[in-house]
Protein backbone atom coordinates (compact mmCIF):
# COMPACT_ATOMS: atom_id res chain seq x y z
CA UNK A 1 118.25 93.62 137.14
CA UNK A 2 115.09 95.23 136.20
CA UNK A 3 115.32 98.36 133.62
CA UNK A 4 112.41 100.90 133.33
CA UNK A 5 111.83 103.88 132.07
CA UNK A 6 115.64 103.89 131.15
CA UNK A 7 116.75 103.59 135.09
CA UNK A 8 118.28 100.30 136.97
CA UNK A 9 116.36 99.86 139.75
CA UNK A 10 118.59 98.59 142.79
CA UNK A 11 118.04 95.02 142.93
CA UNK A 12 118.41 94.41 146.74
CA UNK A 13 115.77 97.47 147.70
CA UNK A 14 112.18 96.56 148.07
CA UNK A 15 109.70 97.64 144.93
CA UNK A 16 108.00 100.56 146.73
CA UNK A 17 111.56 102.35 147.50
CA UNK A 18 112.72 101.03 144.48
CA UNK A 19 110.94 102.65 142.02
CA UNK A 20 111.55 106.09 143.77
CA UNK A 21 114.68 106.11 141.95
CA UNK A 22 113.26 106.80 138.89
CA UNK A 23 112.69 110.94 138.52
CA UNK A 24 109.16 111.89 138.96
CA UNK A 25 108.22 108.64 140.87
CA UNK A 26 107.97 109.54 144.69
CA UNK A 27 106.83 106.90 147.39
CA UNK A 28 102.70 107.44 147.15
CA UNK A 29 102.78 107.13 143.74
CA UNK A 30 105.48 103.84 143.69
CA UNK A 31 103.01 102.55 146.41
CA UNK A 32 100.18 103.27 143.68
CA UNK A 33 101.52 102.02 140.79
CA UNK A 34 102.82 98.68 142.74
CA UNK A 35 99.04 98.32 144.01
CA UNK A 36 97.67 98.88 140.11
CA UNK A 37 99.73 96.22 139.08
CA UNK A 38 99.12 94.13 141.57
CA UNK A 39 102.27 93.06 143.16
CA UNK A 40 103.27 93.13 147.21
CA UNK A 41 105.30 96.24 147.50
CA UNK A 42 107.39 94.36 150.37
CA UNK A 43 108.97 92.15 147.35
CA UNK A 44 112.07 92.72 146.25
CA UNK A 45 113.07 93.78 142.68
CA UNK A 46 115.54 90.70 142.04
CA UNK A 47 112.45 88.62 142.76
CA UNK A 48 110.46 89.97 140.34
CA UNK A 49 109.38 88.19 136.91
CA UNK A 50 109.52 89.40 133.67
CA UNK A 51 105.50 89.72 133.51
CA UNK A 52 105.90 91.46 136.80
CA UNK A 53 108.19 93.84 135.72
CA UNK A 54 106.05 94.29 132.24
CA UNK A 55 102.86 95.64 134.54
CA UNK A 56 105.31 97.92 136.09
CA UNK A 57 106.38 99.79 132.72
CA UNK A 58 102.67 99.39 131.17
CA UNK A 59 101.41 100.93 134.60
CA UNK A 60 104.05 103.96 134.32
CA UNK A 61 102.80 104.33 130.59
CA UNK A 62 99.36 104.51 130.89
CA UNK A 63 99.72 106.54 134.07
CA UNK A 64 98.84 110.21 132.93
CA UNK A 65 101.84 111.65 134.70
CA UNK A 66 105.42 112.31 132.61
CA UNK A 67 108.58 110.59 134.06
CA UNK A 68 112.34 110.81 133.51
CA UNK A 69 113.11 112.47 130.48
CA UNK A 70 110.08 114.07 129.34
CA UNK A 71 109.69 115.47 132.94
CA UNK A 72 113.31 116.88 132.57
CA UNK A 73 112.85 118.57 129.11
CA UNK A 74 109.27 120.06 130.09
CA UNK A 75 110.65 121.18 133.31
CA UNK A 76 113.75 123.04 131.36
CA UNK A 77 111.14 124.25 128.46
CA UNK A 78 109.23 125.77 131.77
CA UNK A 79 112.36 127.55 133.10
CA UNK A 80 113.62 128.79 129.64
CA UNK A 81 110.04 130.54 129.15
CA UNK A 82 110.55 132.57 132.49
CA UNK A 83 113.89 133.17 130.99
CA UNK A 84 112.72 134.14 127.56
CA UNK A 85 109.63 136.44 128.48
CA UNK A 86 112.23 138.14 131.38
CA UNK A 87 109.84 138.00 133.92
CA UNK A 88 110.96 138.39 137.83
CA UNK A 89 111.49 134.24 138.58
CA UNK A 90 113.28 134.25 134.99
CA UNK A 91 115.83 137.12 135.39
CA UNK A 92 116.56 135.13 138.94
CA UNK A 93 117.22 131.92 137.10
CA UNK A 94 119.35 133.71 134.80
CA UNK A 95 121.50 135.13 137.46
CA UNK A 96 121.51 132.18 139.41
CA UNK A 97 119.99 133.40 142.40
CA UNK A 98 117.64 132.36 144.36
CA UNK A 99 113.70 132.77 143.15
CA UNK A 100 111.54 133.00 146.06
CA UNK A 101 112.66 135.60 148.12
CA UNK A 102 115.44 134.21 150.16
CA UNK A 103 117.66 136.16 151.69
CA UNK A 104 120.97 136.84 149.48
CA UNK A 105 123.32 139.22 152.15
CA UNK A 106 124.05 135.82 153.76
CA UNK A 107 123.24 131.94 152.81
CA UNK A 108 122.07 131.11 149.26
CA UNK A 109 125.55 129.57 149.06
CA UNK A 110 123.96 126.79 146.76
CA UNK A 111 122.61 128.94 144.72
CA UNK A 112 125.18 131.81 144.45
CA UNK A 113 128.38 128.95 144.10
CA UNK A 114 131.52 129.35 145.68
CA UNK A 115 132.63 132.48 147.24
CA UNK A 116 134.53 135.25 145.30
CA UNK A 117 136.48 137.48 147.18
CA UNK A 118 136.64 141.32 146.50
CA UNK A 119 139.42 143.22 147.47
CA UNK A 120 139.12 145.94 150.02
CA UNK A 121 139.56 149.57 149.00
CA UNK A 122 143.37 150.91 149.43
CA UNK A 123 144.37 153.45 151.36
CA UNK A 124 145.08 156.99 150.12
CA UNK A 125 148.71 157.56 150.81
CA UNK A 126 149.70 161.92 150.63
């Protein structure tokens, strides 16, 4: 099974889907880092050789892009500026609502989480 960048790539899946599963890798740039190290994207990952799989993880290196978990921390350091400097998208993400201007009276369930239920007002009784 071939490891990189700290993921398990699924060995029955061919290279270009493959590598998709690793965060920050989406199909035109698996395609492009297949082509820079110059194996068939058609191939599957359990037939791939260890010098195969080395030109895979020196290609994601040198690429000048971030993957897995330095995309994940710069991406949180992004959102916790917003949060920090209390602009408009930051007070959103501190609510958890949504940030660009979807509608909130209905949907957004994803965003809002489950529903809670407020009681109705009572009536007066004389």
């Amino acid at each position: 099974m071939a490891r990189i960048s700290g993921v398990d790539l699924p060995k029955y899946k061919r290279g270009a889907i493959a590598l998709t599963y690793i965060y920050g890798i989406g199909r035109t740039r698996a395609l492009e880092l297949l082509e820079r190290s110059g194996i068939d994207p058609n191939k599957k990952v359990k037939d791939y050789s260890d010098d195969e799989i080395v030109a895979i993880r020196t290609a994601i290196s040198d690429g000048e892009r971030k993957v897995e978990g330095e995309l994940k921390a710069e991406t949180q350091t992004n959102i916790k500026r917003l949060m920090d400097i209390g602009c408009y998208r930051g007070i959103r993400h501190r609510k958890g609502l949504p940030l660009r201007g979807q509608r909130t009276k209905t949907n957004a369930r994803n965003r809002k989480g489950k529903r809670k239920t407020v009681a109705g007002k009572k009536k007066v009784t004389k």
